[in-house]
Protein backbone atom coordinates (compact mmCIF):
# COMPACT_ATOMS: atom_id res chain seq x y z
CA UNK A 1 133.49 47.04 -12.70
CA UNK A 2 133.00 44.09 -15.04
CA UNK A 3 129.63 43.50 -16.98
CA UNK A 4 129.06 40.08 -14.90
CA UNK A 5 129.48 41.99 -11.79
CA UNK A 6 127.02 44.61 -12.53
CA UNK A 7 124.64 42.07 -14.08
CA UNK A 8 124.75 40.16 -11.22
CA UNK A 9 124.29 43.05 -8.45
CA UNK A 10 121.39 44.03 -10.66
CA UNK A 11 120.04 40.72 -10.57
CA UNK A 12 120.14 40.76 -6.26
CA UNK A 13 118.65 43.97 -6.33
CA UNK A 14 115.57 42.59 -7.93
CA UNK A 15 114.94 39.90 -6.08
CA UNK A 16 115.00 42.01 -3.17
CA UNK A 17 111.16 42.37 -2.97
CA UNK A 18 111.78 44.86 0.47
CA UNK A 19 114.33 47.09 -1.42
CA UNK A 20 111.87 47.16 -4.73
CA UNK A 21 108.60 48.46 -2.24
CA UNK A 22 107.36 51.73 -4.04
CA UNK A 23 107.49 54.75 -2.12
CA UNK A 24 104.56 56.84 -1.48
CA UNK A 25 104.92 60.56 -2.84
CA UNK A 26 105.64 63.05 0.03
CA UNK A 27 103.30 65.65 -1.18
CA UNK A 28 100.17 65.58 -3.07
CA UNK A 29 100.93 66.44 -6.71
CA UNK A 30 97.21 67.61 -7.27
CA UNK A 31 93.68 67.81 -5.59
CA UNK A 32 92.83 64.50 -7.14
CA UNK A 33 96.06 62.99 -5.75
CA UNK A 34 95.08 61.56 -1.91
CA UNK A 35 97.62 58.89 -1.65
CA UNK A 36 100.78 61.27 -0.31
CA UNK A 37 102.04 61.01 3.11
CA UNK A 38 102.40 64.90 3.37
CA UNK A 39 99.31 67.67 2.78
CA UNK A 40 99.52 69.99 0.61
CA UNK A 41 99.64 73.19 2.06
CA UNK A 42 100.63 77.00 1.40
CA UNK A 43 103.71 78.23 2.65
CA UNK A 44 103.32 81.49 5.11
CA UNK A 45 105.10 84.39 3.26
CA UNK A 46 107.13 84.47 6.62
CA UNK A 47 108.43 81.05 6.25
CA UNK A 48 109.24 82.02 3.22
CA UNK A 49 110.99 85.39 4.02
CA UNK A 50 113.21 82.79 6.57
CA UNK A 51 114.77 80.91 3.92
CA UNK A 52 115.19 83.99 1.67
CA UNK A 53 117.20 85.84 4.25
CA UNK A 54 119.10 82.70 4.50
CA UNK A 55 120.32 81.90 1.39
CA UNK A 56 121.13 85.87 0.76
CA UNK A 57 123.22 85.87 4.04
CA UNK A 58 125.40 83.06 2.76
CA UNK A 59 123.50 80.25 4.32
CA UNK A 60 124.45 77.64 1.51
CA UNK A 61 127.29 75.97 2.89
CA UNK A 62 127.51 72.63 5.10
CA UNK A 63 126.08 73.26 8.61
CA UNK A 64 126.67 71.01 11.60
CA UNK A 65 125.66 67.40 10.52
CA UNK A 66 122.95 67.42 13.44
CA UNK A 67 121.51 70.10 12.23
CA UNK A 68 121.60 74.06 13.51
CA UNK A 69 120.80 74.29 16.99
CA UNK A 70 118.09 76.42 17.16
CA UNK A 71 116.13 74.49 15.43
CA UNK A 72 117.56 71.41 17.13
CA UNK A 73 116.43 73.52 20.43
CA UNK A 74 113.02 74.33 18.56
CA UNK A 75 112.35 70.81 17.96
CA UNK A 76 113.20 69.48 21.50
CA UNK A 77 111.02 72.22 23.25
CA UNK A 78 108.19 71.48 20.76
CA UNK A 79 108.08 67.22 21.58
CA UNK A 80 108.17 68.48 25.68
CA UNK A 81 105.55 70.92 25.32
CA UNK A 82 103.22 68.22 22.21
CA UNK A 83 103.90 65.24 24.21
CA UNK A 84 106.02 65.73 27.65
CA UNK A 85 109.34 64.19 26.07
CA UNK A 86 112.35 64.88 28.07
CA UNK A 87 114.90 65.46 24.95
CA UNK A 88 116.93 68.59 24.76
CA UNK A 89 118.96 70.00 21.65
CA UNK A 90 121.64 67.13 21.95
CA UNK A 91 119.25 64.32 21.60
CA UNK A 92 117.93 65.63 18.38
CA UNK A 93 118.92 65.02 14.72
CA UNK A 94 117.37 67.29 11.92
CA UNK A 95 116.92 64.91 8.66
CA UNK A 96 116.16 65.34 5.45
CA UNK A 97 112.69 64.19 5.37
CA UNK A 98 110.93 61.02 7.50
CA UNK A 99 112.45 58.42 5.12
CA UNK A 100 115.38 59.66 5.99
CA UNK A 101 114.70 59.32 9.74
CA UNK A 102 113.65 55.84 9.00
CA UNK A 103 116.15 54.65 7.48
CA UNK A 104 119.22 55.88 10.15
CA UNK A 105 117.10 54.59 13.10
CA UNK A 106 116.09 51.11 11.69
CA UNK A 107 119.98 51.22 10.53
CA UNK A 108 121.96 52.14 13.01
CA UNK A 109 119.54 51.85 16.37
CA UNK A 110 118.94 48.22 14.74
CA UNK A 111 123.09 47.49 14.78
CA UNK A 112 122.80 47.60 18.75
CA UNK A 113 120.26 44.33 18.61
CA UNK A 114 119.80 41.03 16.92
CA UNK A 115 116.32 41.72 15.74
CA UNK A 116 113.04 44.09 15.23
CA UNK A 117 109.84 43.68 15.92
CA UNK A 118 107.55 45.55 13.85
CA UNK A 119 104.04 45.28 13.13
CA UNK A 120 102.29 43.20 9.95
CA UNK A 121 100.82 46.51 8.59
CA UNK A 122 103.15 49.27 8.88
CA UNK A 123 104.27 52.61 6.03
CA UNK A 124 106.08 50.58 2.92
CA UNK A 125 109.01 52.92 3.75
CA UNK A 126 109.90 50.63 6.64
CA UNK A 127 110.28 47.73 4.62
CA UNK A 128 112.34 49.64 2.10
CA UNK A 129 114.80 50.77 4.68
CA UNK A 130 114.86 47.18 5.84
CA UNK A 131 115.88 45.85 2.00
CA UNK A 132 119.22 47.79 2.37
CA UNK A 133 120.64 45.37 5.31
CA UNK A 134 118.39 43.44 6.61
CA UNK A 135 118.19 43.73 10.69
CA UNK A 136 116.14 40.28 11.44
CA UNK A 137 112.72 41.91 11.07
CA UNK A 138 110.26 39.89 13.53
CA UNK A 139 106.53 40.57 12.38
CA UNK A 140 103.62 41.50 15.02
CA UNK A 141 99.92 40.11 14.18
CA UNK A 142 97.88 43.49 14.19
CA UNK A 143 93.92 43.45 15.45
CA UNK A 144 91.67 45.30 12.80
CA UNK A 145 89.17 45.99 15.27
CA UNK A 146 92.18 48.22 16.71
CA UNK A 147 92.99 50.29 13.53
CA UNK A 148 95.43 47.77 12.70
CA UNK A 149 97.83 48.06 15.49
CA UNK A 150 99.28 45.15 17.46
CA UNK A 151 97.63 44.52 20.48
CA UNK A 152 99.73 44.58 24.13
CA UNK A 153 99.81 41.23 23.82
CA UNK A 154 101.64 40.82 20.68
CA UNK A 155 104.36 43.49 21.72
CA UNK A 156 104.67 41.33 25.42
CA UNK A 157 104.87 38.08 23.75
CA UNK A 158 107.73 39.14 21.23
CA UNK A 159 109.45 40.87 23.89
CA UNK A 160 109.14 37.68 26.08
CA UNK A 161 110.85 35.32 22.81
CA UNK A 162 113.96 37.65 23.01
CA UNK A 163 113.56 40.56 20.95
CA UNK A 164 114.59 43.87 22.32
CA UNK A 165 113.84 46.50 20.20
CA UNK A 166 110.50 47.71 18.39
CA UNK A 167 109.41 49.89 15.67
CA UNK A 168 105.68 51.32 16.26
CA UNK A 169 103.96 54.18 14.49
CA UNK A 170 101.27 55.86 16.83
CA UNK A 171 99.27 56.93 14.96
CA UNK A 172 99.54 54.47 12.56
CA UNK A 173 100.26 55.93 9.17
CA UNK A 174 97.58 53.28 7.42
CA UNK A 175 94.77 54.13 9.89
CA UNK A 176 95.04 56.82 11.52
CA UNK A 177 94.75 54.67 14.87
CA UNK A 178 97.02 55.55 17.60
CA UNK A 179 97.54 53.50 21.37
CA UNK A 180 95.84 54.65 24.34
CA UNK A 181 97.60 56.12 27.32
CA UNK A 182 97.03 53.21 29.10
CA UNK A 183 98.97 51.23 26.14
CA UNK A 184 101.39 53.28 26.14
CA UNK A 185 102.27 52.84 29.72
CA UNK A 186 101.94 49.18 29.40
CA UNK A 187 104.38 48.91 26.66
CA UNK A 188 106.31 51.05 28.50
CA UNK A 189 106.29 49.34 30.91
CA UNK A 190 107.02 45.70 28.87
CA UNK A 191 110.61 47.97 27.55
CA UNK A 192 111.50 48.36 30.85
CA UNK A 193 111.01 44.98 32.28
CA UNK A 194 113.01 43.25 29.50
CA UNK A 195 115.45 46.06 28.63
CA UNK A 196 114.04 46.38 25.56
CA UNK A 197 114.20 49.84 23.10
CA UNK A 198 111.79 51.87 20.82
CA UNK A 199 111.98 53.18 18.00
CA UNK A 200 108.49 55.39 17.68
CA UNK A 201 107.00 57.12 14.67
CA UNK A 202 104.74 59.72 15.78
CA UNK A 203 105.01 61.80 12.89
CA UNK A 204 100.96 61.91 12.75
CA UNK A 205 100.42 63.13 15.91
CA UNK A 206 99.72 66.23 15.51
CA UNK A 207 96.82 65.09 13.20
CA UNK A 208 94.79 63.85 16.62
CA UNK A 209 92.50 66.06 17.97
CA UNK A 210 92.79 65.02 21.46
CA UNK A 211 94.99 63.98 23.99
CA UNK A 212 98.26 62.07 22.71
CA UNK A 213 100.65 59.79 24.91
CA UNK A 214 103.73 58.94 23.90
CA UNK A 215 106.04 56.36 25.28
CA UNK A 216 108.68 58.97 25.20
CA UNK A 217 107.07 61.01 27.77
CA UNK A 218 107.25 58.13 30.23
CA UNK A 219 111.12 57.35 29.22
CA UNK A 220 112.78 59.79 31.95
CA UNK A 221 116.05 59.65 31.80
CA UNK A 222 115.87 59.80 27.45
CA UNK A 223 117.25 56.01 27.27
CA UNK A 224 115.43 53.45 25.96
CA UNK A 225 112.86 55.06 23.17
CA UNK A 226 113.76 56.64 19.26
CA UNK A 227 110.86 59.07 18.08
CA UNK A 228 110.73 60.04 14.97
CA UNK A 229 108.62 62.25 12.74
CA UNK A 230 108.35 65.34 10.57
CA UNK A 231 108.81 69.16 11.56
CA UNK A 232 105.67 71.42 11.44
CA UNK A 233 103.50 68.90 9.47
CA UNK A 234 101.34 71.31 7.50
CA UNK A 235 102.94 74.44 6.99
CA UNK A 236 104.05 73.38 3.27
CA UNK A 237 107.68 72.20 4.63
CA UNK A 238 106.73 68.58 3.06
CA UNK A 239 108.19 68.88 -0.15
CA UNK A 240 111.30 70.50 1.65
CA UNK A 241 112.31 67.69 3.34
CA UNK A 242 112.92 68.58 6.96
CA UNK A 243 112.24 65.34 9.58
CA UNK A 244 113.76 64.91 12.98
CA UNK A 245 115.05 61.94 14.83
CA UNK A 246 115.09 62.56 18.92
CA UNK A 247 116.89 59.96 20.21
CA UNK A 248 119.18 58.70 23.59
CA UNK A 249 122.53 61.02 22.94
CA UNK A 250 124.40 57.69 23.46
CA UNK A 251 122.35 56.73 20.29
CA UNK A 252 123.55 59.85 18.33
CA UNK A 253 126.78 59.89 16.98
CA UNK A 254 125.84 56.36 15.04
CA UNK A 255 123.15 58.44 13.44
CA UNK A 256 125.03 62.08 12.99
CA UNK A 257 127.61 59.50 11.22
CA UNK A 258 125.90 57.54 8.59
CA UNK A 259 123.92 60.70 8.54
CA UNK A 260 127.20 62.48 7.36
CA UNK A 261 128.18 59.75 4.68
CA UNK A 262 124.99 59.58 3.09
CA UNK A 263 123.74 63.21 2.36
CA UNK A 264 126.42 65.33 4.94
CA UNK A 265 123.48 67.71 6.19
CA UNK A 266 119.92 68.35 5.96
CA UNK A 267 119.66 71.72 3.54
CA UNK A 268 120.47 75.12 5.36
CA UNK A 269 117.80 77.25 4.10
CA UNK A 270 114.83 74.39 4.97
CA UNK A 271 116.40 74.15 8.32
CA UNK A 272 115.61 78.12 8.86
CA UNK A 273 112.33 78.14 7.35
CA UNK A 274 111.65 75.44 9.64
CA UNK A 275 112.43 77.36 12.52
CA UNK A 276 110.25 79.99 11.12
CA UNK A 277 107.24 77.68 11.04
CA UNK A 278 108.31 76.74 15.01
CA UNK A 279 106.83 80.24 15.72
CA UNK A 280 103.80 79.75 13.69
CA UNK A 281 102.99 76.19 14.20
CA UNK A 282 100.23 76.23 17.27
CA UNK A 283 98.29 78.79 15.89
CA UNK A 284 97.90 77.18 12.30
CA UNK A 285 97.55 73.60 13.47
CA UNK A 286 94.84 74.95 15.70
CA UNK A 287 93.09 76.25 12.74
CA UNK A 288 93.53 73.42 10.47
CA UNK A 289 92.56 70.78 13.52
CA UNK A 290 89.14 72.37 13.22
CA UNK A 291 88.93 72.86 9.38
CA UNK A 292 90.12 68.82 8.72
CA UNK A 293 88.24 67.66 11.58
CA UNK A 294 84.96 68.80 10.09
CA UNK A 295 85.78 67.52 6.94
CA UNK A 296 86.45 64.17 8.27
CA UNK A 297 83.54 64.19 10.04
CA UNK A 298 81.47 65.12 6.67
CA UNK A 299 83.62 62.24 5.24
CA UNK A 300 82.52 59.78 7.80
CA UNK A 301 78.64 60.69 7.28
CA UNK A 302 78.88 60.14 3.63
CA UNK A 303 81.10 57.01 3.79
CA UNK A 304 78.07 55.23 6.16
CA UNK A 305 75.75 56.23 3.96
CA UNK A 306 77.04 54.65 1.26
CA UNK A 307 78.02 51.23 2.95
CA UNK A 308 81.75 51.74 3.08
CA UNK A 309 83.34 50.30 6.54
CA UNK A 310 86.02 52.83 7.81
CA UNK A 311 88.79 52.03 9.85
CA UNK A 312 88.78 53.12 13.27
CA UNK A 313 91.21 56.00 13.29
CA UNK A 314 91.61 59.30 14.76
CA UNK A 315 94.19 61.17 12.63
CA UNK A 316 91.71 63.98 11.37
CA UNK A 317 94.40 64.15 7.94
CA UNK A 318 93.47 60.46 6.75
CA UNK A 319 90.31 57.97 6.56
CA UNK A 320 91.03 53.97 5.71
CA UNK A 321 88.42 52.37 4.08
CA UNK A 322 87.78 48.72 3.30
CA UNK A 323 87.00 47.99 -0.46
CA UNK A 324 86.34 45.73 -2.97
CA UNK A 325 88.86 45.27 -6.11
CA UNK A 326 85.98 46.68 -8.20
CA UNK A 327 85.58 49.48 -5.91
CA UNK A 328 89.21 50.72 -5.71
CA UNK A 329 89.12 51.04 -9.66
CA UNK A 330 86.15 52.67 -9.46
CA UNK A 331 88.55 55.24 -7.58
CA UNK A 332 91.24 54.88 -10.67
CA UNK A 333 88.35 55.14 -13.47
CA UNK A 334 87.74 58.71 -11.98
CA UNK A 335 91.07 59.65 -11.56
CA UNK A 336 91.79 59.57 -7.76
CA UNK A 337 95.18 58.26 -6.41
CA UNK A 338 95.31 56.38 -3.22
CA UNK A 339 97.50 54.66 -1.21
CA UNK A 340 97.16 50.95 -1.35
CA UNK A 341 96.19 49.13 1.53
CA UNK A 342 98.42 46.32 0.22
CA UNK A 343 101.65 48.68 0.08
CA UNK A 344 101.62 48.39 4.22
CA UNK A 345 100.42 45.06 4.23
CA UNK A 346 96.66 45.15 4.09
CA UNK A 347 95.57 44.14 0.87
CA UNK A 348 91.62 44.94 1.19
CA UNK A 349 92.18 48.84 2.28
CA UNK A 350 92.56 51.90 0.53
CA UNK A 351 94.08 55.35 2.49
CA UNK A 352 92.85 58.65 1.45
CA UNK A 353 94.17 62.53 2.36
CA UNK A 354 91.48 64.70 3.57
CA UNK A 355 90.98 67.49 1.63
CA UNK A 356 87.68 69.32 0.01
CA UNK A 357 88.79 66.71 -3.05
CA UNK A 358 88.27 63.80 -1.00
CA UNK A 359 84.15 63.52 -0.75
CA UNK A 360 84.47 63.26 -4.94
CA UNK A 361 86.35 59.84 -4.05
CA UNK A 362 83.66 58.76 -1.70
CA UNK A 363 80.54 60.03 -4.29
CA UNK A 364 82.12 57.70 -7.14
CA UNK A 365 81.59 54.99 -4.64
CA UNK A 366 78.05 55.14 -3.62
């Protein structure tokens, strides 16, 4: 390749602001780290024992693109029983990692339409799958009074101008804040009255202690709605990559393809350990519900105390906070990572993990 043509790829890759948004680590790299998407969490010697007995029994080769099907099988009984999806084994693709999952449904669900909607504050990675080839992103206003989601209104109006297919996240990965039932019908109900599809990042769900509806549950027949998220958040599998796509079968084979040319198949060995942490999963998220929950609520106490205006969420595995420039390198002085607000496109906020590290954060503030 000649020097001008590298220089001047080089040069279009820089100006590609979207394509140049940092990426948030997947896993925290230490206690003072509460910026990463992922927890940090010990793997179960079982889960461990999984993959072992994999990689001794030969599992190291390529493995069906998709993913293995029990797993696959694992995953799809997991959304019915979590959220009341319809999606069996052949609507689900095993990724490596929720970037990943991003990327091939913004890709190659967003080849099928002339635009996206998504909303003005969403995860940085969306914008960085975006940067590759742009799909005629259309932005949603988002109400902060709402945990920075777009209101019903927002989603009806864009629908109403023309454009048929939507990325959400629910809960939303800045807040915490995920859509009532009652939303969730109603923007159901806006995809089917315009023919319009979803793709739906619910990878924080099991972070709500509560009920959680999911448009997917409502989408019968499996063929209008995307959902996308990570397998057995909290039971250490962050670092190991393992994210699922569960999508309309019709919408498969684009995704098992590009899947395929860019990284062939998700690692063999993860993909067992994950099914080992399928069998472990409800007992351990009940535990850690209660153990983050009360933290959180600790959190919240000391945050009013001090001033600080929180973000109406209710992912117990994140608080937002609204704060001053001074404030957030107050946070930096002391050594504490956070994910900036201004990464999803809230410039005033500041996400933080909940951990036992995170009331340190919140004591350098008051």
């Amino acid at each position: 390749m000649a020097s001008n043509t590298k220089s001047a790829i080089l040069a279009q890759h820089r100006a590609n602001d979207d394509l140049n948004t940092p990426l948030l680590s997947q896993v925290a790299r230490a206690d003072s780290d509460l910026a990463a998407d992922g927890m940090r969490s010990p793997l179960a010697e079982r889960i461990i024992a999984a993959a072992s007995a994999a990689l001794e029994d030969g599992q190291t080769h390529y493995v069906d693109v998709p993913g293995i099907g029990p797993l696959r099988a694992a995953v799809a009984d997991y959304l019915k029983v979590s959220s009341g999806a319809n999606y069996r084994q052949g609507n689900i693709v095993i990724t490596a990692g929720l970037q990943e999952s991003r990327f091939l449904s913004i890709q190659m669900i967003g080849e099928q339409y002339d635009s996206i909607a998504l909303p003005a504050v969403v995860h940085p990675g969306v914008r960085k799958a975006l940067g590759v080839r742009s799909r005629n992103p259309r932005t949603m206003p988002v109400d902060p009074a709402r945990g920075y989601l777009p209101s019903i209104d927002a989603i009806a109006e864009t629908a109403s101008d023309g454009c048929r297919l939507f990325y959400l996240e629910s809960p939303s990965r800045l807040s915490g804040a995920a859509f009532t039932a009652g939303e969730v019908a109603a923007i159901s109900q806006i995809l089917a009255d315009k023919d319009a599809a979803l793709i739906w990042d619910q990878g924080l769900a099991p972070w709500v202690d509560g009920a959680y509806a999911s448009p997917a549950a409502l989408d019968s027949d499996c063929a209008r709605v995307a959902a996308i998220g990570e397998a057995y958040s909290g039971m250490g599998l962050a670092s190991w990559f393992v994210g699922y796509i569960a999508a309309p079968e019709a919408w498969v084979p684009a995704l098992q393809s590009q899947k395929q040319i860019m990284a062939i198949c998700t690692s063999t060995a993860s993909q067992y350990a994950a099914l080992e942490a399928d069998q472990l999963y409800s007992e351990a998220r009940t535990r850690q519900l209660s153990l983050l929950g009360g933290l959180r609520a600790d959190l919240l106490s000391a945050a009013s105390q001090a001033g600080l205006r929180v973000v109406k969420g209710g992912a117990v595995n994140l608080i937002a906070l609204q704060l001053s420039a001074d404030n957030m390198n107050r946070l930096r002085r002391v050594g504490i990572d956070f994910a900036a607000g201004r990464l999803f496109g809230a410039p005033d906020l500041v996400r933080l993990n909940v951990n036992h590290s995170t009331a340190a954060a919140l004591a350098a503030l008051s």
